[in-house]
N, C-alpha and C. Protein backbone atom coordinates (compact mmCIF):
# COMPACT_ATOMS: atom_id res chain seq x y z
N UNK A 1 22.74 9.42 -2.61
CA UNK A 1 22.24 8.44 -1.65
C UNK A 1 20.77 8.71 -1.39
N UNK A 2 19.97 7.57 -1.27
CA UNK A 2 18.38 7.63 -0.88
C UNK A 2 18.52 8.25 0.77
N UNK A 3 17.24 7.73 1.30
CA UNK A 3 16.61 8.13 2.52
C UNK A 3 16.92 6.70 2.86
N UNK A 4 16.89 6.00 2.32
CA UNK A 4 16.72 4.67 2.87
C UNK A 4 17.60 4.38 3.94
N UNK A 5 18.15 3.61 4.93
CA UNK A 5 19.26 3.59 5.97
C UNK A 5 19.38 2.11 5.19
N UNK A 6 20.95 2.12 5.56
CA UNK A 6 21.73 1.15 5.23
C UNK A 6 22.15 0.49 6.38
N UNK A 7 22.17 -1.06 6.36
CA UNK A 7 22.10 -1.65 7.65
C UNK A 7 22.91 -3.21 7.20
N UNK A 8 23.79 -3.02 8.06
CA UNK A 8 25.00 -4.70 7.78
C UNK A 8 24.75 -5.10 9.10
N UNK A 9 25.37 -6.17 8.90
CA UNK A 9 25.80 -7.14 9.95
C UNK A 9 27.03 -7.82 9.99
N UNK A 10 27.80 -8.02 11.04
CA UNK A 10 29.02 -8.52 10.50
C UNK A 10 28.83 -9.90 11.75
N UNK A 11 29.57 -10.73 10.80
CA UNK A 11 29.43 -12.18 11.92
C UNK A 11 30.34 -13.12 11.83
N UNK A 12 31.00 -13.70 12.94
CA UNK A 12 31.95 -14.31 12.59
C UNK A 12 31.67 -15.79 13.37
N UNK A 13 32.28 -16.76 12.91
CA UNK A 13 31.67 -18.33 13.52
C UNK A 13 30.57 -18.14 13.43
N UNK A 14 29.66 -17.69 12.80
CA UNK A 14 27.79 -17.46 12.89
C UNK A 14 27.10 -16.75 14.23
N UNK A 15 28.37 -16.09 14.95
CA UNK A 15 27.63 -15.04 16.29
C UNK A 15 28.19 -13.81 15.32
N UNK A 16 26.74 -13.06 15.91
CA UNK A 16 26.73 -11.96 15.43
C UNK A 16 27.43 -10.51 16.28
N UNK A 17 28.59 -10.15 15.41
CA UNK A 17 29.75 -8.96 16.47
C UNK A 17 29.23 -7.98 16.16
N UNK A 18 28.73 -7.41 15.38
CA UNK A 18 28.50 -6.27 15.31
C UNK A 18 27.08 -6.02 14.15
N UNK A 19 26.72 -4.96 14.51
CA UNK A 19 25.02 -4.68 13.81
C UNK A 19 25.14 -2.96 13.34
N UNK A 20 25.54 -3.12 11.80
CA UNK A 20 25.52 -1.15 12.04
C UNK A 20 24.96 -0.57 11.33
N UNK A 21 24.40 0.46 11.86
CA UNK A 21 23.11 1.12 10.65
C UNK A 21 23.67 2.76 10.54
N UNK A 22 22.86 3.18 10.07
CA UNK A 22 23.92 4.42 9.56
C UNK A 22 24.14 5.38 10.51
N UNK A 23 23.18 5.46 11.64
CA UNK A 23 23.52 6.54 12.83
C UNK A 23 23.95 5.55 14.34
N UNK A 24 24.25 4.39 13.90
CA UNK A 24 24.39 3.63 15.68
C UNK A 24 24.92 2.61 14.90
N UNK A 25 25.30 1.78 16.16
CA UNK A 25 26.24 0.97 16.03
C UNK A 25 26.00 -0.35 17.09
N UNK A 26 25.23 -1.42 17.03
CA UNK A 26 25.57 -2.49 17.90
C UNK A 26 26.91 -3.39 17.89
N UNK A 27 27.03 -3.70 19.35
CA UNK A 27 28.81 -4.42 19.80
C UNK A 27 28.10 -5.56 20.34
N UNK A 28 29.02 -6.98 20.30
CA UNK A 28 28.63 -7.72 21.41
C UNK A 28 29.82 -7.99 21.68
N UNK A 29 30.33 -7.83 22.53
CA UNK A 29 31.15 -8.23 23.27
C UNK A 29 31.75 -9.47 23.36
N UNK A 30 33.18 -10.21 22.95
CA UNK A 30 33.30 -11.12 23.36
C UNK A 30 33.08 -12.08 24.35
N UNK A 31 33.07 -11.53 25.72
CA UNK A 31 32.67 -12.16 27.05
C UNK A 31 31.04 -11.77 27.12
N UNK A 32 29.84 -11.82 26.04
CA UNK A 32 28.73 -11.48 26.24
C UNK A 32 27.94 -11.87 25.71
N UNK A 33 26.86 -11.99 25.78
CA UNK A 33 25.66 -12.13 24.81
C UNK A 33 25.23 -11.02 24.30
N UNK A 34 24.80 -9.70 25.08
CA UNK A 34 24.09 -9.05 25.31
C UNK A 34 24.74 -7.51 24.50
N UNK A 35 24.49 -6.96 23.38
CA UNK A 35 24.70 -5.97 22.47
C UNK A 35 25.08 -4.72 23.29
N UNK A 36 25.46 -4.13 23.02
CA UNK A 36 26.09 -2.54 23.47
C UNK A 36 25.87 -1.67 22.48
N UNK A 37 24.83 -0.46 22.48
CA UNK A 37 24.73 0.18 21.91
C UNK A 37 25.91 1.55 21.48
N UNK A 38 26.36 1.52 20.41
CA UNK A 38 27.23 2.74 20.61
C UNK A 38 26.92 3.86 19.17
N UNK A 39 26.95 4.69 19.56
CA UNK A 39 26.49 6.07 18.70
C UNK A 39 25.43 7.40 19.34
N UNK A 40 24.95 8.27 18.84
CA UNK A 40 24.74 8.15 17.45
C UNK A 40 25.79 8.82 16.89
N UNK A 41 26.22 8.56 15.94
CA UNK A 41 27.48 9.14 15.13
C UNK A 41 27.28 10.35 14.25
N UNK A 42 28.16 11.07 14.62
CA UNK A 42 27.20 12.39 13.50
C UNK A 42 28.51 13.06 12.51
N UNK A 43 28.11 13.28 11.60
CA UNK A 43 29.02 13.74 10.04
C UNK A 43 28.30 14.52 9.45
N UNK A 44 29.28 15.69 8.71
CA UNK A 44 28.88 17.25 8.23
C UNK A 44 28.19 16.08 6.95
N UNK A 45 28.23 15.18 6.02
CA UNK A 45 27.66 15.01 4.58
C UNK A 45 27.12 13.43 5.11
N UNK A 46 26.25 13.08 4.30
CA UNK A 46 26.06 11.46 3.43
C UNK A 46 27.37 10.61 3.33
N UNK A 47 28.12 11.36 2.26
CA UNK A 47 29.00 10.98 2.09
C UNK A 47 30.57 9.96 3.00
N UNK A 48 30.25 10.97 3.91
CA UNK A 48 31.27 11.12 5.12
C UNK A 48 30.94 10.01 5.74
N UNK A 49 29.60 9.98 6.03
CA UNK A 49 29.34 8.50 7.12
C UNK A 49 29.19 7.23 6.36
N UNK A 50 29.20 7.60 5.19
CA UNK A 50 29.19 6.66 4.15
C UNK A 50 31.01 5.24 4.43
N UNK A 51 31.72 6.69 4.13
CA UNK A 51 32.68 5.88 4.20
C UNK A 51 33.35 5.32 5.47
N UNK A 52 32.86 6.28 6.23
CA UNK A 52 33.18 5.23 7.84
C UNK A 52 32.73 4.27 8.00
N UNK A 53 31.45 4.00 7.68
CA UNK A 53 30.69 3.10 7.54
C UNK A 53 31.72 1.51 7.07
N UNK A 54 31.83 2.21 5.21
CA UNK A 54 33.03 1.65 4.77
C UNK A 54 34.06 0.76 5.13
N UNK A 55 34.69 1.64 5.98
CA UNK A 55 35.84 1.63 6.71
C UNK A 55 36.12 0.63 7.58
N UNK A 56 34.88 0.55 8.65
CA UNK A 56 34.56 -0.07 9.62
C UNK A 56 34.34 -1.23 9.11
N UNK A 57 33.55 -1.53 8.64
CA UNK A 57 33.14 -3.06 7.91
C UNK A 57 34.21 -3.28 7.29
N UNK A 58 35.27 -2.82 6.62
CA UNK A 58 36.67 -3.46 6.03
C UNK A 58 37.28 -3.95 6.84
N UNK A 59 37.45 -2.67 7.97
CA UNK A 59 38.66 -3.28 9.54
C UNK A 59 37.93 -4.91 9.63
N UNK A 60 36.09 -4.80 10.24
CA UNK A 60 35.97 -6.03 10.84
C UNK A 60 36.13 -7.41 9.67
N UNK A 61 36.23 -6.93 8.20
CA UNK A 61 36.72 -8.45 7.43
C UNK A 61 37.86 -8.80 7.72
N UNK A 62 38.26 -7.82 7.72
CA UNK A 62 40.12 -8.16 7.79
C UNK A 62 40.72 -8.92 9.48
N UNK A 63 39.28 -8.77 10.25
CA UNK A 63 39.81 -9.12 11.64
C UNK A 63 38.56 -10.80 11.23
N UNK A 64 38.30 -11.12 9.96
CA UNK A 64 38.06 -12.85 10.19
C UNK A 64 36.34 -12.56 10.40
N UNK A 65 35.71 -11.04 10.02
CA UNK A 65 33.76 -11.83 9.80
C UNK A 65 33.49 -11.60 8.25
N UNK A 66 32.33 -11.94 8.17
CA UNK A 66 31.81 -11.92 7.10
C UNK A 66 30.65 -10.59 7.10
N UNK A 67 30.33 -10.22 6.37
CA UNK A 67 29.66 -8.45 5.99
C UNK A 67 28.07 -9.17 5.25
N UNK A 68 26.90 -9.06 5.99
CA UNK A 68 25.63 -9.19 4.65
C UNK A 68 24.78 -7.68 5.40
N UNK A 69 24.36 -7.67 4.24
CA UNK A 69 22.84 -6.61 4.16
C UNK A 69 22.12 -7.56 4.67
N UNK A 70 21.38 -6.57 5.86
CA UNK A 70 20.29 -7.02 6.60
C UNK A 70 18.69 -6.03 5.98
């Protein structure tokens, strides 16, 4: 893996639920406009946060958004 940070977006009806980059995590809340920061997330490898990362963006397709590189 580069240095580079990896950064999605997940969105569903075209509002944007969630914003995640490799050490944090933006939420918006159903009843909200307004983002919730949550992290910073910390993992012994690359690897490791790699696949949570993963992980996370699978759960939110499977719950009905769509996943792009921002």
């Amino acid at each position: 893996m580069t240095g580079a940070q990896i950064v999605r977006e997940a969105v569903i009806d075209g509002r944007r639920v969630a914003l995640m980059r490799c050490y944090e995590v933006e939420v918006v809340p159903t009843d909200s406009e307004i983002p919730v920061s949550r992290g910073p997330y910390r993992f012994t490898t690359a690897h490791e946060a790699f696949r949570f990362m993963q992980e996370a963006l699978l759960a939110l397709q499977y719950l009905g958004c769509s996943v792009v590189s921002t």
